[in-house]
Each structure stands twice: as C-alpha cells, then as structure tokens.
Protein backbone atom coordinates (compact mmCIF):
# COMPACT_ATOMS: atom_id res chain seq x y z
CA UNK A 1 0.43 25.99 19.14
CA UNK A 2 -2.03 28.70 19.02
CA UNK A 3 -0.59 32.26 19.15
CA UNK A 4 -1.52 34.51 22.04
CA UNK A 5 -4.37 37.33 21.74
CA UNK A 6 -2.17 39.31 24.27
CA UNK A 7 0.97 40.64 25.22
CA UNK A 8 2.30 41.07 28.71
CA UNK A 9 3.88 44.68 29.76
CA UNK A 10 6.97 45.43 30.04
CA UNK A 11 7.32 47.31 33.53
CA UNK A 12 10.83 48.23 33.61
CA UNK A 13 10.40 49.97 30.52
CA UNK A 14 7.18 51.66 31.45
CA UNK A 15 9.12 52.54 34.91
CA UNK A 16 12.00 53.72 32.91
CA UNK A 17 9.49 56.06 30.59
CA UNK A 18 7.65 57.41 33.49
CA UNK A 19 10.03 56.97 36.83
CA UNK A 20 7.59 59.53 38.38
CA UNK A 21 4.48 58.39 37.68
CA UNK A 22 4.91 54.17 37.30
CA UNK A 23 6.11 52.80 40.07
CA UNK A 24 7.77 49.17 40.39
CA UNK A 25 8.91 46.42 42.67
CA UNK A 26 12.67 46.62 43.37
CA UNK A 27 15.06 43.95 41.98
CA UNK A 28 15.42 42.80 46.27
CA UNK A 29 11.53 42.73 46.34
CA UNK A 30 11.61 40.23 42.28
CA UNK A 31 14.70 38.27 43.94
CA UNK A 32 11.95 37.44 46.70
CA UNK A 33 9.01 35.92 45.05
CA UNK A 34 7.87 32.98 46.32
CA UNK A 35 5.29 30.29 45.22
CA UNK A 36 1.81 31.29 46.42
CA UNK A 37 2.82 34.97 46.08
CA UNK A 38 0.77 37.19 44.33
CA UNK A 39 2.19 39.24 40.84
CA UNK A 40 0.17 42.36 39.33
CA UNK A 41 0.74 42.19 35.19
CA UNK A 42 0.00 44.68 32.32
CA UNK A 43 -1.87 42.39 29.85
CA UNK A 44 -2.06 44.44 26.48
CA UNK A 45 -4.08 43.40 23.34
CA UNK A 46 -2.08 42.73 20.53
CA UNK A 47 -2.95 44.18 17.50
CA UNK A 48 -4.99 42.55 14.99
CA UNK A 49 -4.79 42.78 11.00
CA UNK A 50 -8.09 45.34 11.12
CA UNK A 51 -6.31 46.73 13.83
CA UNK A 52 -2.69 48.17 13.86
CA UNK A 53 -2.71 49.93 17.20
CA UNK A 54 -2.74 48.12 20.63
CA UNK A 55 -6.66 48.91 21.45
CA UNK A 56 -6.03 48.43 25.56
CA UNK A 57 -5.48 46.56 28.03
CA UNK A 58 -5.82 45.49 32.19
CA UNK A 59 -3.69 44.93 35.28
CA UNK A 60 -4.53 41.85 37.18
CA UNK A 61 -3.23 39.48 39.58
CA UNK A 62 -1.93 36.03 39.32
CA UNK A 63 -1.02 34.01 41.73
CA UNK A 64 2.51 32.33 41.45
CA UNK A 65 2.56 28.82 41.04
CA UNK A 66 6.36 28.06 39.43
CA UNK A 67 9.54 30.05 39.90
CA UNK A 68 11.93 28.81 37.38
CA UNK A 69 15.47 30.61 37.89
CA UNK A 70 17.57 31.35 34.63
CA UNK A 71 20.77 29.88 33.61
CA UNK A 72 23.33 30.11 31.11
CA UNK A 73 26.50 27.42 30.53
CA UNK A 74 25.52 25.95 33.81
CA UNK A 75 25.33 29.20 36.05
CA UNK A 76 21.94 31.19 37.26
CA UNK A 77 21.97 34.68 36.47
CA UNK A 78 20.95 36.10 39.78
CA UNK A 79 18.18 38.26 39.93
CA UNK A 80 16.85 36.34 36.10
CA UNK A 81 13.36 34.29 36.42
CA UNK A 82 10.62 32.63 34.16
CA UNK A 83 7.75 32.05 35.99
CA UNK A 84 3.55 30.71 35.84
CA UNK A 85 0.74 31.53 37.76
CA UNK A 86 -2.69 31.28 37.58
CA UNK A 87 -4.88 34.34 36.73
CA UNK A 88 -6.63 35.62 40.05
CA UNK A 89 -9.38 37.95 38.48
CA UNK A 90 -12.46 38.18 36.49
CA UNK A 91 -10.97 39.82 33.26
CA UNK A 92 -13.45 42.40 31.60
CA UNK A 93 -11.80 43.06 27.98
CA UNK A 94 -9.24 40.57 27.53
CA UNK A 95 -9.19 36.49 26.36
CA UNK A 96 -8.39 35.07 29.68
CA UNK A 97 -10.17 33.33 32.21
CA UNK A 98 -10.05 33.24 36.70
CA UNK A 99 -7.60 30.47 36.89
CA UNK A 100 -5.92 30.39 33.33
CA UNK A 101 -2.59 29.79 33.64
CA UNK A 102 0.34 32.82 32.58
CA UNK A 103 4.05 32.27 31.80
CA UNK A 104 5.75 35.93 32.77
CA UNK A 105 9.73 37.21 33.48
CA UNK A 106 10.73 39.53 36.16
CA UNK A 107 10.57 42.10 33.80
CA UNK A 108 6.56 41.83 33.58
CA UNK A 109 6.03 42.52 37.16
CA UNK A 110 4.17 45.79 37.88
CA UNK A 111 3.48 44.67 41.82
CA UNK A 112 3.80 42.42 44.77
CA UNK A 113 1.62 40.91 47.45
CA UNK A 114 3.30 38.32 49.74
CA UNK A 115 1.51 35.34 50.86
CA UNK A 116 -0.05 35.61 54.18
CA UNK A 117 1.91 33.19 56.70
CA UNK A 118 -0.28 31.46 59.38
C-alpha cells in the first residue's frame, strides 16, 4: 500500500476556526448526499522530509460514487458516513488525476451540488 501524497481538509474544523469567513454544508444538507451528487474537498499536500510545512493545496469536486453509512455494535450512527467518488477536475498542483478515485468522511465536505433530476 503506497502512502498518500495528500491529505484531505478538515472542514468542520476550518468552519469552527473561521465561522465567519468558511462556510459549510449543514449536518441536514451531509445527511442528504446521494450517489451522483457532487462534494467540494480541501486536498492539502502533506509535508515531505525536505519539507516540514504543508506547501498548499486545492478545492475540487468529486463526484459521489459510494455512500457507506457508519456503524458501531450493530447500530448506524446517524448523521456518520465514509464515502468515494471520483475526482471531477483537472488538478493543477496536486498528485491526482480527472477521474481518480477519493475515499472522504462527512467531516471533509467543504460543499454541495445535487444531481440534476430529469
């Protein structure tokens, strides 16, 4: 298993840091992802032995292929997901690729867009 080059933001904590300035979805508006959804994430670099500091980052959009709801000694914790969905941009400074597949939490979430019904 190959480690990852990045790590994903937190946006409850960046909300919680900056309620002013960092908005985030709601827990109703997490609780209503769907698959085919679209999720905006924080992708960060991680930092590197010639490199202490986190050296930056993007936002992009994935759209959401699994919803996988969390449990614990047989119940689901309402409101608790793990998720995948494939990357839906072009990334400029980070090691992904337009279709590579992410694994994110509710927690990760910085936005929504709903899938268009026809």
């Amino acid at each position: 298993m190959h480690s990852l080059k990045y790590r994903l933001m937190d946006g409850i904590k960046s909300n919680q840091e900056n309620p002013d300035t960092f908005d985030i979805p709601s827990v109703t508006q997490k609780k209503s992802l769907e698959i085919g959804d679209f999720v905006k994430l924080g992708f960060l670099e991680r930092p590197t032995t010639y490199n202490k500091n986190d050296t930056g980052g993007e936002r992009m959009w994935l759209k959401v292929t699994e919803i996988q709801r969390v449990h614990r000694r047989g119940k689901y914790i309402q409101g608790e997901f793990r998720a995948k969905g494939t990357l839906d941009n072009d990334p400029v400074f980070m090691p992904l690729k337009h279709g590579e597949v992410v694994q994110f939490q509710q927690y990760h979430i910085l936005d929504i867009l709903k899938k268009q019904e026809n």
